[in-house]
C-alpha atoms as a PDB file:
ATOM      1  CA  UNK A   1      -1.617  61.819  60.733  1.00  0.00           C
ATOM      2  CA  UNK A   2      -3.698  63.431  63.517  1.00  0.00           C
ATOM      3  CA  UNK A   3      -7.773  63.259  63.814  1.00  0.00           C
ATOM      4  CA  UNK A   4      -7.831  66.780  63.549  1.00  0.00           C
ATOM      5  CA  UNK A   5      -5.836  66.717  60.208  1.00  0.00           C
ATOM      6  CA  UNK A   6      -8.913  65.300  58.714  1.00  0.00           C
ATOM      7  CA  UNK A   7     -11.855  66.364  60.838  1.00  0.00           C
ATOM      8  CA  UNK A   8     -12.799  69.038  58.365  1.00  0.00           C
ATOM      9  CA  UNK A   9     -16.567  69.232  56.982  1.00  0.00           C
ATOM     10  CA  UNK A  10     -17.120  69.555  53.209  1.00  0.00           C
ATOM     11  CA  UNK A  11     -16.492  67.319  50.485  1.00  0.00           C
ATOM     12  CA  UNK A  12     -14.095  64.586  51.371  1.00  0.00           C
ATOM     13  CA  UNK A  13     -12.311  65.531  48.283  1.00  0.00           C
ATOM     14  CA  UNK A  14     -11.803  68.791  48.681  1.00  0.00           C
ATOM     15  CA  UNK A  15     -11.546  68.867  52.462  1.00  0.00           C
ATOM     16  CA  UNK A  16      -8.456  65.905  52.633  1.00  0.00           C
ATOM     17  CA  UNK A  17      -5.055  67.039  53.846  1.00  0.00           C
ATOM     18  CA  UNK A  18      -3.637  66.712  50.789  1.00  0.00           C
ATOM     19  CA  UNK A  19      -6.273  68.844  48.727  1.00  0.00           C
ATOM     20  CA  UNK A  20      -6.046  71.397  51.271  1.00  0.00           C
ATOM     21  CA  UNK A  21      -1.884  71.277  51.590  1.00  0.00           C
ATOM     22  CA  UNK A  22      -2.608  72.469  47.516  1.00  0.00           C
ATOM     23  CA  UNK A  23      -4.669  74.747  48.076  1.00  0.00           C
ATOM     24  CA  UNK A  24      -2.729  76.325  51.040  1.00  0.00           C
ATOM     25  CA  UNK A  25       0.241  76.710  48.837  1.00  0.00           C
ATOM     26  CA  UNK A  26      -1.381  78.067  45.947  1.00  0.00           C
ATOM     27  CA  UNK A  27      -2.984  80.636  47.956  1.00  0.00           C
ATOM     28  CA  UNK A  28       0.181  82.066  49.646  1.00  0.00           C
ATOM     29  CA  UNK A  29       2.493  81.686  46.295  1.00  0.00           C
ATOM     30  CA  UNK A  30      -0.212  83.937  44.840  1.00  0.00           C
ATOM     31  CA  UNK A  31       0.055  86.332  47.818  1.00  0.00           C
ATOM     32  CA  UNK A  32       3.784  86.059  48.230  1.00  0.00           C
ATOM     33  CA  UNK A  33       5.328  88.982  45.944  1.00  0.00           C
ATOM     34  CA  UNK A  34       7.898  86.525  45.016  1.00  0.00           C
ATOM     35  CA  UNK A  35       9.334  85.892  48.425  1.00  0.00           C
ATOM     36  CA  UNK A  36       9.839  82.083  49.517  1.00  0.00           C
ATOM     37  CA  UNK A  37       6.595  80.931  51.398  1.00  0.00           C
ATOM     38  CA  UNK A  38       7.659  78.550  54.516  1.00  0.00           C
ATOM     39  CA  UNK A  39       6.500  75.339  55.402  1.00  0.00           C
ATOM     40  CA  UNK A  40       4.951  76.658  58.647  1.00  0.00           C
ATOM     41  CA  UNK A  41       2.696  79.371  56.711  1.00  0.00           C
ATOM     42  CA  UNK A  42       1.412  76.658  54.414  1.00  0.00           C
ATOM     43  CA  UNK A  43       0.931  74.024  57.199  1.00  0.00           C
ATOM     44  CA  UNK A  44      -1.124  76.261  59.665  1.00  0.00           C
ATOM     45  CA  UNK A  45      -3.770  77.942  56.563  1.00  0.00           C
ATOM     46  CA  UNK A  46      -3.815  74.031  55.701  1.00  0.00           C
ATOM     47  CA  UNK A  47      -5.170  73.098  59.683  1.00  0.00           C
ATOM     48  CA  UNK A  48      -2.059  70.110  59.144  1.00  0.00           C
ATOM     49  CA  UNK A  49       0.761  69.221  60.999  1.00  0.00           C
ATOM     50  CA  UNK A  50       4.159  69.448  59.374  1.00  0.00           C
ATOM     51  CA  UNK A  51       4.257  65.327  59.203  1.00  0.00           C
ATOM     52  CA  UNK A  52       1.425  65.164  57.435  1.00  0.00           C
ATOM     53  CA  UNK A  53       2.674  67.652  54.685  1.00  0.00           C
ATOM     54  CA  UNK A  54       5.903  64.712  54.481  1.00  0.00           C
ATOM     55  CA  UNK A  55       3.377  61.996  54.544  1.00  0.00           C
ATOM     56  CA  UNK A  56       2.065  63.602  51.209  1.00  0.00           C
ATOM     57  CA  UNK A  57       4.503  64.746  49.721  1.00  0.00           C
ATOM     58  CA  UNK A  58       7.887  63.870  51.578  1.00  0.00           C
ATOM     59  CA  UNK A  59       9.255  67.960  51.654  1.00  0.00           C
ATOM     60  CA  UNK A  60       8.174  71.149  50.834  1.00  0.00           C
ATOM     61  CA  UNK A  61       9.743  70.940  47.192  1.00  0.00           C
ATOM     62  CA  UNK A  62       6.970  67.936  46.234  1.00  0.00           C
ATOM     63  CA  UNK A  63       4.355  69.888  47.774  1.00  0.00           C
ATOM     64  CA  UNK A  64       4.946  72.952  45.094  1.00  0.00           C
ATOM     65  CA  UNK A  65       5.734  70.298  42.480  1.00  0.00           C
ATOM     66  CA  UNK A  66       2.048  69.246  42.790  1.00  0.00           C
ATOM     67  CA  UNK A  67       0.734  72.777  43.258  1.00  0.00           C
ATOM     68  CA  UNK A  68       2.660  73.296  39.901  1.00  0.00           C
ATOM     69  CA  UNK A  69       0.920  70.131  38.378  1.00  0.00           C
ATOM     70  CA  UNK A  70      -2.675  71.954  39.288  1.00  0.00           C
ATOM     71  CA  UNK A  71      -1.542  74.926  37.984  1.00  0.00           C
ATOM     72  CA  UNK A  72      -0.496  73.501  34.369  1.00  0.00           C
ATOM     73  CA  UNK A  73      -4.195  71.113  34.440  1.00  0.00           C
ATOM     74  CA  UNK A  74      -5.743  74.777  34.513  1.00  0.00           C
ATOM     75  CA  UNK A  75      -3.260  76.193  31.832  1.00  0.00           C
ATOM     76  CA  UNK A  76      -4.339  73.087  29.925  1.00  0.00           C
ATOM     77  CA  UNK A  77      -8.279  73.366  30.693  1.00  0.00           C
ATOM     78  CA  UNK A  78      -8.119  77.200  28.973  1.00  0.00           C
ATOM     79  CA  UNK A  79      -6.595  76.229  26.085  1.00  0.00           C
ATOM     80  CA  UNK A  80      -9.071  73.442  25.575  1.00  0.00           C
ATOM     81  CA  UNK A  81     -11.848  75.729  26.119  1.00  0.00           C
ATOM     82  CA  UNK A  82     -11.205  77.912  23.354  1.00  0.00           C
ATOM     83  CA  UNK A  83     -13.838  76.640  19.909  1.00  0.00           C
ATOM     84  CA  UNK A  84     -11.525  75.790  16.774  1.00  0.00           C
ATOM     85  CA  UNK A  85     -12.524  77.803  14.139  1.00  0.00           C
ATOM     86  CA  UNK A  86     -11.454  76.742  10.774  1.00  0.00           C
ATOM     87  CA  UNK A  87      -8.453  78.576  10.513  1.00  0.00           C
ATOM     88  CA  UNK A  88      -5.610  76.816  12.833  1.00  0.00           C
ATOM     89  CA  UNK A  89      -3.620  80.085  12.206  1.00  0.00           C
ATOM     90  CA  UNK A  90      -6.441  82.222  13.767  1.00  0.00           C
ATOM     91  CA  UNK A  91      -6.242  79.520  16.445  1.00  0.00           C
ATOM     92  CA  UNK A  92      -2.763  79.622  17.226  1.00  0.00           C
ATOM     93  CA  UNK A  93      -2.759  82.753  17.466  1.00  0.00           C
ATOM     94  CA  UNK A  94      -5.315  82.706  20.265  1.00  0.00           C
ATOM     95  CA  UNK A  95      -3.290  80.081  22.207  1.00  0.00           C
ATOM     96  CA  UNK A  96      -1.022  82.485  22.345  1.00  0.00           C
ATOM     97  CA  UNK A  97      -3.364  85.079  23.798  1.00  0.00           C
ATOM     98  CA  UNK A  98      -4.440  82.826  26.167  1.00  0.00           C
ATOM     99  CA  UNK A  99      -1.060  81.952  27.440  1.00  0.00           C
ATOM    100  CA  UNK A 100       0.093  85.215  27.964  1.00  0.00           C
ATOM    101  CA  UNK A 101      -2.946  85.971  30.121  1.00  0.00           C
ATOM    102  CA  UNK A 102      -2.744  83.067  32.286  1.00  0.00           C
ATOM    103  CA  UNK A 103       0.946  84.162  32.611  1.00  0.00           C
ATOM    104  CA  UNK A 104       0.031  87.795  33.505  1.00  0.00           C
ATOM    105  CA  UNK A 105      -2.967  86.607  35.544  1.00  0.00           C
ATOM    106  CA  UNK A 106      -0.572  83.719  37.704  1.00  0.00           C
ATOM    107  CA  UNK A 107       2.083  85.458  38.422  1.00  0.00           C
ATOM    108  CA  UNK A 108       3.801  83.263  41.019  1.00  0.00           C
ATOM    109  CA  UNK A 109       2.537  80.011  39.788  1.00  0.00           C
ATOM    110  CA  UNK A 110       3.747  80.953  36.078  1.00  0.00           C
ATOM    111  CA  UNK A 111       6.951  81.865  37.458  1.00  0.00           C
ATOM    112  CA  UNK A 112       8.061  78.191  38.854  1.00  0.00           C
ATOM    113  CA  UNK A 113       5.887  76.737  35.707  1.00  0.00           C
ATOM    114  CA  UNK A 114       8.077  78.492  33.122  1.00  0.00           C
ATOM    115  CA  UNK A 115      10.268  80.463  34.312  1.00  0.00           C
ATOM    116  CA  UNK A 116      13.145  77.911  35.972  1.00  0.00           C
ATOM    117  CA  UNK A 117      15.018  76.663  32.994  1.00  0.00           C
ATOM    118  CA  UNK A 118      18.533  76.341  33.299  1.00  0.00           C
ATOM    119  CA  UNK A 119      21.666  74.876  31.320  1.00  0.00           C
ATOM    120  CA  UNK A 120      20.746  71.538  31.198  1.00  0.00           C
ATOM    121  CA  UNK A 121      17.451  71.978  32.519  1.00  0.00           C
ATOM    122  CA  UNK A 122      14.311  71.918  30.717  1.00  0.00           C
ATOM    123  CA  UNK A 123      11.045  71.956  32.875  1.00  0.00           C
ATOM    124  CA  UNK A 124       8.535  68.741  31.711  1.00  0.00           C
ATOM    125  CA  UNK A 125       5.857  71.488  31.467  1.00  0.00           C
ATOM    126  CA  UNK A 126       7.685  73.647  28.733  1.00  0.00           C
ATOM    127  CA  UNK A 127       7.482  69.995  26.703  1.00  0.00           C
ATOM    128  CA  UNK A 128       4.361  69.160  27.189  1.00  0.00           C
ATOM    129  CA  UNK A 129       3.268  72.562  26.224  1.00  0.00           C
ATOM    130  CA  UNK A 130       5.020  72.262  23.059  1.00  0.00           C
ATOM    131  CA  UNK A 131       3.301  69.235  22.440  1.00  0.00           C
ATOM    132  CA  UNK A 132       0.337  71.151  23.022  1.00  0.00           C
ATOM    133  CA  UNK A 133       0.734  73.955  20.388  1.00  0.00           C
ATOM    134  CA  UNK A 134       2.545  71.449  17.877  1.00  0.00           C
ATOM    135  CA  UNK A 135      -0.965  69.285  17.606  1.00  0.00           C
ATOM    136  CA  UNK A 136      -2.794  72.666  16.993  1.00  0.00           C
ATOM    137  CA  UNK A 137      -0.111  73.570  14.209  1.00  0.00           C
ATOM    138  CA  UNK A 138      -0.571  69.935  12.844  1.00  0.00           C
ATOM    139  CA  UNK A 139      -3.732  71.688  11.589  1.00  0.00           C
ATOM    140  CA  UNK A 140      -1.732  74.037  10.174  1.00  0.00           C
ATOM    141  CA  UNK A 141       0.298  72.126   8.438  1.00  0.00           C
ATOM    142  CA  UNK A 142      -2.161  70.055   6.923  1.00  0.00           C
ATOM    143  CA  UNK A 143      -3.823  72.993   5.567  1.00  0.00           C
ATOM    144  CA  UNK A 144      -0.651  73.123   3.573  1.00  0.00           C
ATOM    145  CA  UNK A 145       0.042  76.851   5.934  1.00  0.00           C
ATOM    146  CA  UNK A 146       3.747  75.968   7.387  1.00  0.00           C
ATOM    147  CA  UNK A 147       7.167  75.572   5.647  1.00  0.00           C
ATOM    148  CA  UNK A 148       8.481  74.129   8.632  1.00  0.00           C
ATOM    149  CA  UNK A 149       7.718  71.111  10.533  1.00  0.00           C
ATOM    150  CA  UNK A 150       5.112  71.382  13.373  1.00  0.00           C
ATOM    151  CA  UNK A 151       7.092  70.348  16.027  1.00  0.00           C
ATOM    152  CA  UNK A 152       9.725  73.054  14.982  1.00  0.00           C
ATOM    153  CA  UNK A 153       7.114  75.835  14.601  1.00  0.00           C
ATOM    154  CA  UNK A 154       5.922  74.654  18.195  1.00  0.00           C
ATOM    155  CA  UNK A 155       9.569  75.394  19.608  1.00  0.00           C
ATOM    156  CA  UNK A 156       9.873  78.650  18.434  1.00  0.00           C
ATOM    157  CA  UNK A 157       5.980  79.739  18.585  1.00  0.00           C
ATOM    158  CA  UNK A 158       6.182  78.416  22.783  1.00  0.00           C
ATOM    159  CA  UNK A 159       9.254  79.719  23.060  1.00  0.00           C
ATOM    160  CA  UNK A 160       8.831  83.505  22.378  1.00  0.00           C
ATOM    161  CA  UNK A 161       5.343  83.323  23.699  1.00  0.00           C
ATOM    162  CA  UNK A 162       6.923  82.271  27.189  1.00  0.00           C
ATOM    163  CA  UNK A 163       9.818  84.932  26.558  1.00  0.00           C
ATOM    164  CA  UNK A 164       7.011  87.554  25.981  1.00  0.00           C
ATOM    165  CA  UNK A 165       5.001  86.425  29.240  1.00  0.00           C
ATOM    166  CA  UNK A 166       7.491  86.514  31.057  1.00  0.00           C
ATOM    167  CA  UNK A 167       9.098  90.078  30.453  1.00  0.00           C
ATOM    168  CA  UNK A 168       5.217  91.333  30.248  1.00  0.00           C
ATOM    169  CA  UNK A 169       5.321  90.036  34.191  1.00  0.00           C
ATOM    170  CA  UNK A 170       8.498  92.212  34.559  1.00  0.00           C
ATOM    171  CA  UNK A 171       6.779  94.919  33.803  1.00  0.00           C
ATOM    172  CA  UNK A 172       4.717  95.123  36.547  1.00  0.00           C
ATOM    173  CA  UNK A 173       1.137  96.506  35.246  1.00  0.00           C
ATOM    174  CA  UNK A 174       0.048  99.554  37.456  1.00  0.00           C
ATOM    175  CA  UNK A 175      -3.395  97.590  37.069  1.00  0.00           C
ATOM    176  CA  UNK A 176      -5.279  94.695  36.624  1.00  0.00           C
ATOM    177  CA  UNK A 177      -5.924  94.204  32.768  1.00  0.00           C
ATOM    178  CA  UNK A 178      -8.509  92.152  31.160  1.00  0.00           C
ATOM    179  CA  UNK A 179      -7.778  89.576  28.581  1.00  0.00           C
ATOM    180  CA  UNK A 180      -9.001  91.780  26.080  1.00  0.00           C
ATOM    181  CA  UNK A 181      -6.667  94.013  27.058  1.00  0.00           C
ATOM    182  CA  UNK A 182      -3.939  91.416  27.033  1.00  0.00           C
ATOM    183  CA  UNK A 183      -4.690  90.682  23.835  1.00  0.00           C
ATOM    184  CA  UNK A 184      -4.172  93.792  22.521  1.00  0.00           C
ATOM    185  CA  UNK A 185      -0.720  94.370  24.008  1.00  0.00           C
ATOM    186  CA  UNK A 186       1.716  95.551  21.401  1.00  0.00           C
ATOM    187  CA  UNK A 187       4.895  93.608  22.288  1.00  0.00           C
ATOM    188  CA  UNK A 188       2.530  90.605  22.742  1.00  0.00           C
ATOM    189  CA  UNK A 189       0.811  90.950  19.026  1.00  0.00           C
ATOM    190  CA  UNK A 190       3.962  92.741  17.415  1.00  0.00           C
ATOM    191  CA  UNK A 191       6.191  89.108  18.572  1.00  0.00           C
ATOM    192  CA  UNK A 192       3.379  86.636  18.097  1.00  0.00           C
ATOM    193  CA  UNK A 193       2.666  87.561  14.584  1.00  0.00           C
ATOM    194  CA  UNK A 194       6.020  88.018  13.531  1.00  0.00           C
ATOM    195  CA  UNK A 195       6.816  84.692  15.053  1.00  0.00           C
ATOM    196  CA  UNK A 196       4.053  82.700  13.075  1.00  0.00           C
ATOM    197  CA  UNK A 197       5.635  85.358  10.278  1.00  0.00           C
ATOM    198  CA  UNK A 198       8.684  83.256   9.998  1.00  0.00           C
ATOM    199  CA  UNK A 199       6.954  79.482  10.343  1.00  0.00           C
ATOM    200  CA  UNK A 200       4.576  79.912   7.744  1.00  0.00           C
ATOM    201  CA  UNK A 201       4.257  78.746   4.206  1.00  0.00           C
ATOM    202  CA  UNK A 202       2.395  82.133   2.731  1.00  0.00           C
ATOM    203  CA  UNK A 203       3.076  85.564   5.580  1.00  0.00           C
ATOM    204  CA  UNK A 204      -0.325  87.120   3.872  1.00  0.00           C
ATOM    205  CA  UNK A 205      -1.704  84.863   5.531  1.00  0.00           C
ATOM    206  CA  UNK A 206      -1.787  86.864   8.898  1.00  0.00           C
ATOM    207  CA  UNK A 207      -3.359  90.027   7.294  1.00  0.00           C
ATOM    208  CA  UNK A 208      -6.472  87.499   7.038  1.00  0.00           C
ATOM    209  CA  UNK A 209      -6.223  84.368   9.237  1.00  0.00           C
ATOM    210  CA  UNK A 210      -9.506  83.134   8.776  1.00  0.00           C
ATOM    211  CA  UNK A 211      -8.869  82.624   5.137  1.00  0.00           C
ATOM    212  CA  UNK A 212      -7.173  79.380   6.199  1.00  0.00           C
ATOM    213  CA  UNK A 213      -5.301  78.394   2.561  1.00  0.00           C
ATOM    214  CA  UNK A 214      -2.101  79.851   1.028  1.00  0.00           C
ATOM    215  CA  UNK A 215      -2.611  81.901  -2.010  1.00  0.00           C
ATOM    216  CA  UNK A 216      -0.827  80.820  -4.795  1.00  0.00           C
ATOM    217  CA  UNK A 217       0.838  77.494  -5.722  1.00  0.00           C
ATOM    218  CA  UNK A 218       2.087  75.917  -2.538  1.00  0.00           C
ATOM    219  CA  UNK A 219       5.963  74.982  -2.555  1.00  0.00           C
ATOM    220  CA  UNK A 220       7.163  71.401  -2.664  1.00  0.00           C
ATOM    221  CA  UNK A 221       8.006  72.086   1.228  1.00  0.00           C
ATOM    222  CA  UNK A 222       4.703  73.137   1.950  1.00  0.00           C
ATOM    223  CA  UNK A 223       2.880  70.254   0.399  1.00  0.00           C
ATOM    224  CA  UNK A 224       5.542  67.824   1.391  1.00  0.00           C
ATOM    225  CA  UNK A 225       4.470  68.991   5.347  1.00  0.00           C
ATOM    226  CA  UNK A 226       1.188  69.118   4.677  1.00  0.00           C
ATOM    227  CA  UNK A 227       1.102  65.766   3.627  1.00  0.00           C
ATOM    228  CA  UNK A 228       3.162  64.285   5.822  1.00  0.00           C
ATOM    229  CA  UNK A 229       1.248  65.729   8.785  1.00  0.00           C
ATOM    230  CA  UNK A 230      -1.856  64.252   7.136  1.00  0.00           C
ATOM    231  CA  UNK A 231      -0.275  60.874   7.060  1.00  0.00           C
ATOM    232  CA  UNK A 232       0.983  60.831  10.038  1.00  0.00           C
ATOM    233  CA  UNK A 233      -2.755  62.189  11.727  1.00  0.00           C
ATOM    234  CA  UNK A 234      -4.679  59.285   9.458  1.00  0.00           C
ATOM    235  CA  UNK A 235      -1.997  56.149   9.883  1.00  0.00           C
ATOM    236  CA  UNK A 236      -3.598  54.432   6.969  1.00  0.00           C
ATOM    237  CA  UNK A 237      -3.974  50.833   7.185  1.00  0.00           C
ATOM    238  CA  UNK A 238      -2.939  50.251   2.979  1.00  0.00           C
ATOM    239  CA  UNK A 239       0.958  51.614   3.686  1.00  0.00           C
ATOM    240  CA  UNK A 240       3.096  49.349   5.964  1.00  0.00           C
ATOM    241  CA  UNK A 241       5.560  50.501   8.413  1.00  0.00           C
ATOM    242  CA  UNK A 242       8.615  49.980   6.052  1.00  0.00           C
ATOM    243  CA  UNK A 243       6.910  51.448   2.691  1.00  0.00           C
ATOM    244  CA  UNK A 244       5.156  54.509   5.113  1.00  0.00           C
ATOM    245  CA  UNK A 245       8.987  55.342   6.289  1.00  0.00           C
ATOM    246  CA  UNK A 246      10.092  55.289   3.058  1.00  0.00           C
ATOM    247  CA  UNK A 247       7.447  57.560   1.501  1.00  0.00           C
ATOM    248  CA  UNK A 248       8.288  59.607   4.639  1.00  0.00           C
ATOM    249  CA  UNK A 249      11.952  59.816   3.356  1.00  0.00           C
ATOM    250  CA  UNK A 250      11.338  60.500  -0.015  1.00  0.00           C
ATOM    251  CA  UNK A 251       9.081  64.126   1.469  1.00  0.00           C
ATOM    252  CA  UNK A 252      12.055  64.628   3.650  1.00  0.00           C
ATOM    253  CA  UNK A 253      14.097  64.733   0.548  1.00  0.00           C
ATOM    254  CA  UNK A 254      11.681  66.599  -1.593  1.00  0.00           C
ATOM    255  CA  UNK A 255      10.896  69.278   0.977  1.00  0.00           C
ATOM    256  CA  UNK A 256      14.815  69.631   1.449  1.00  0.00           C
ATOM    257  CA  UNK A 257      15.338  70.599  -2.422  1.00  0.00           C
ATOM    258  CA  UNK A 258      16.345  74.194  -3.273  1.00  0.00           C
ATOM    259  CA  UNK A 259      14.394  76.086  -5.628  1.00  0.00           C
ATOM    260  CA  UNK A 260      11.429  74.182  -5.380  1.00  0.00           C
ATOM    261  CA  UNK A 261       7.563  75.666  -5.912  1.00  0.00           C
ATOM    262  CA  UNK A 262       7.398  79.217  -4.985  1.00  0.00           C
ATOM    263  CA  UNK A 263      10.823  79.211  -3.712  1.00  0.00           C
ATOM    264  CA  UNK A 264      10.905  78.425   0.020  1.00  0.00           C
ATOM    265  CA  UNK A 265      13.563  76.148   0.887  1.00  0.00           C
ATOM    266  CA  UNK A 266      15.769  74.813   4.199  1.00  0.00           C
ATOM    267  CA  UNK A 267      15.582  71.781   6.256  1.00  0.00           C
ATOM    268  CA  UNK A 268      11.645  71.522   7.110  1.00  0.00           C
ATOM    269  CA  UNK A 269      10.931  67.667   7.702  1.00  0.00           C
ATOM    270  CA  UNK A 270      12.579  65.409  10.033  1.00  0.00           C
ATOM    271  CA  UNK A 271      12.382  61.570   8.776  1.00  0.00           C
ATOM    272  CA  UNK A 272       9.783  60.524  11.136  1.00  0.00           C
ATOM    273  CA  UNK A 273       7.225  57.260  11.435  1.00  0.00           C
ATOM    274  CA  UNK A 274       3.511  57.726  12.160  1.00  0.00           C
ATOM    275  CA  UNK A 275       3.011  58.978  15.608  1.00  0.00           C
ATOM    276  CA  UNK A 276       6.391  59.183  16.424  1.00  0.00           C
ATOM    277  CA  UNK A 277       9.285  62.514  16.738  1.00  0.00           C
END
């Protein structure tokens, strides 16, 4: 690595070769339209030599892997700035709005986030964003709000909102839009709600969100999730691991009965054991 590689002023943090081989790379991704940026481009805005991009990150692929890892901590940071209300559904639902703006508002960066799946090949991000939404419909389903399992609801809430984004981008705006604007998309509401539509215990429930509790008698699947993601939130002490997977199994079997409560019905629960899928 040369002197002049690191002979930049600033914050030693910021400044280093490798913080500013990121930032180089984000900045022409964003600017790039879609076409591939080259090794060269990112190397001379970085003030680097091309060894010390390998040094770092051993090709250009590792250098957009970590660019992609930045991107998702920021994805991450603005859904974790968002204040819980108490209605999970209300929250979910502004997950969702968030996501699609960060989509719309990242174009390039969402792009090689989300949008590279293949047979076979599941991006880590696309899990760990499911993992994401499914502890925020854990609230949800302890509020006795889901007839499916939140890990289930996750998969099909992420994957329509990333379906959604990602046509949205195909669009191609004529202009910038704001993420009130965003939030008021059609396709984006009209899918999101009739997503949550088909996860949730009681549908009336998204005419009023912030009234957080099913009307009516909740049906054995309901409660059976409800408690089960309570249990498996709390881990209490008085249940050991053998008599916790069997009370487990016996909610697995009641939320799997037909005709039960107010009628819903279909596999909801997966035998599980606290803290584990």
């Amino acid at each position: 690595m040369g002197v002049a590689d690191d002979a930049q002023g600033g914050d030693p943090a910021k400044s280093s070769p490798r913080e500013r081989l990121i930032s180089a790379a984000t900045e022409l991704l964003a600017q790039s339209d879609g076409k591939p940026v080259s090794t060269r481009q990112i190397t001379d805005l970085a003030g680097v030599t091309a060894p010390t991009l390998y040094h770092h990150f051993r090709d250009k692929d590792g250098l957009m892997e970590a660019v992609v890892a930045r991107g998702f901590e920021e994805f991450v940071q603005r859904e974790g700035m968002i204040e819980r209300s108490a209605s999970p559904i209300k929250d979910v639902q502004r997950l969702w709005d968030i996501h699609v703006h960060f989509g719309l508002t990242h174009v390039q960066l969402y792009t090689l986030m989300f949008g590279n799946a293949g047979p076979g090949r599941r991006p880590v991000l696309v899990e760990e964003a499911e993992h994401l939404l499914e502890r925020e419909l854990g609230r949800a389903a302890a509020a006795g709000l889901l007839s499916v399992a939140p890990a289930q609801a996750a998969r099909a809430v992420l994957a329509a909102n990333i379906g959604v984004t990602l046509m949205l981008l195909a669009d191609e705006p004529d202009q910038p839009l704001s993420a009130d604007d965003i939030a008021g998309l059609p396709l984006s509401v009209q899918t999101r709600d009739a997503v949550l539509r088909s996860v949730v215990s009681d549908p009336s429930v998204l005419d009023d969100p912030s009234r957080g509790t099913p009307s009516g008698q909740p049906s054995y699947v309901a409660a059976a999730i409800a408690l089960n993601a309570t249990l498996e939130s709390s881990h209490p002490d008085q249940l050991s691991g053998t008599e916790m997977r069997l009370f487990l199994e016996w909610l697995h079997r009641l939320s799997n009965a037909s005709g039960g409560g107010n009628g819903a019905s279909g596999e909801a629960l997966p035998p599980s054991t606290p803290g584990g899928r």
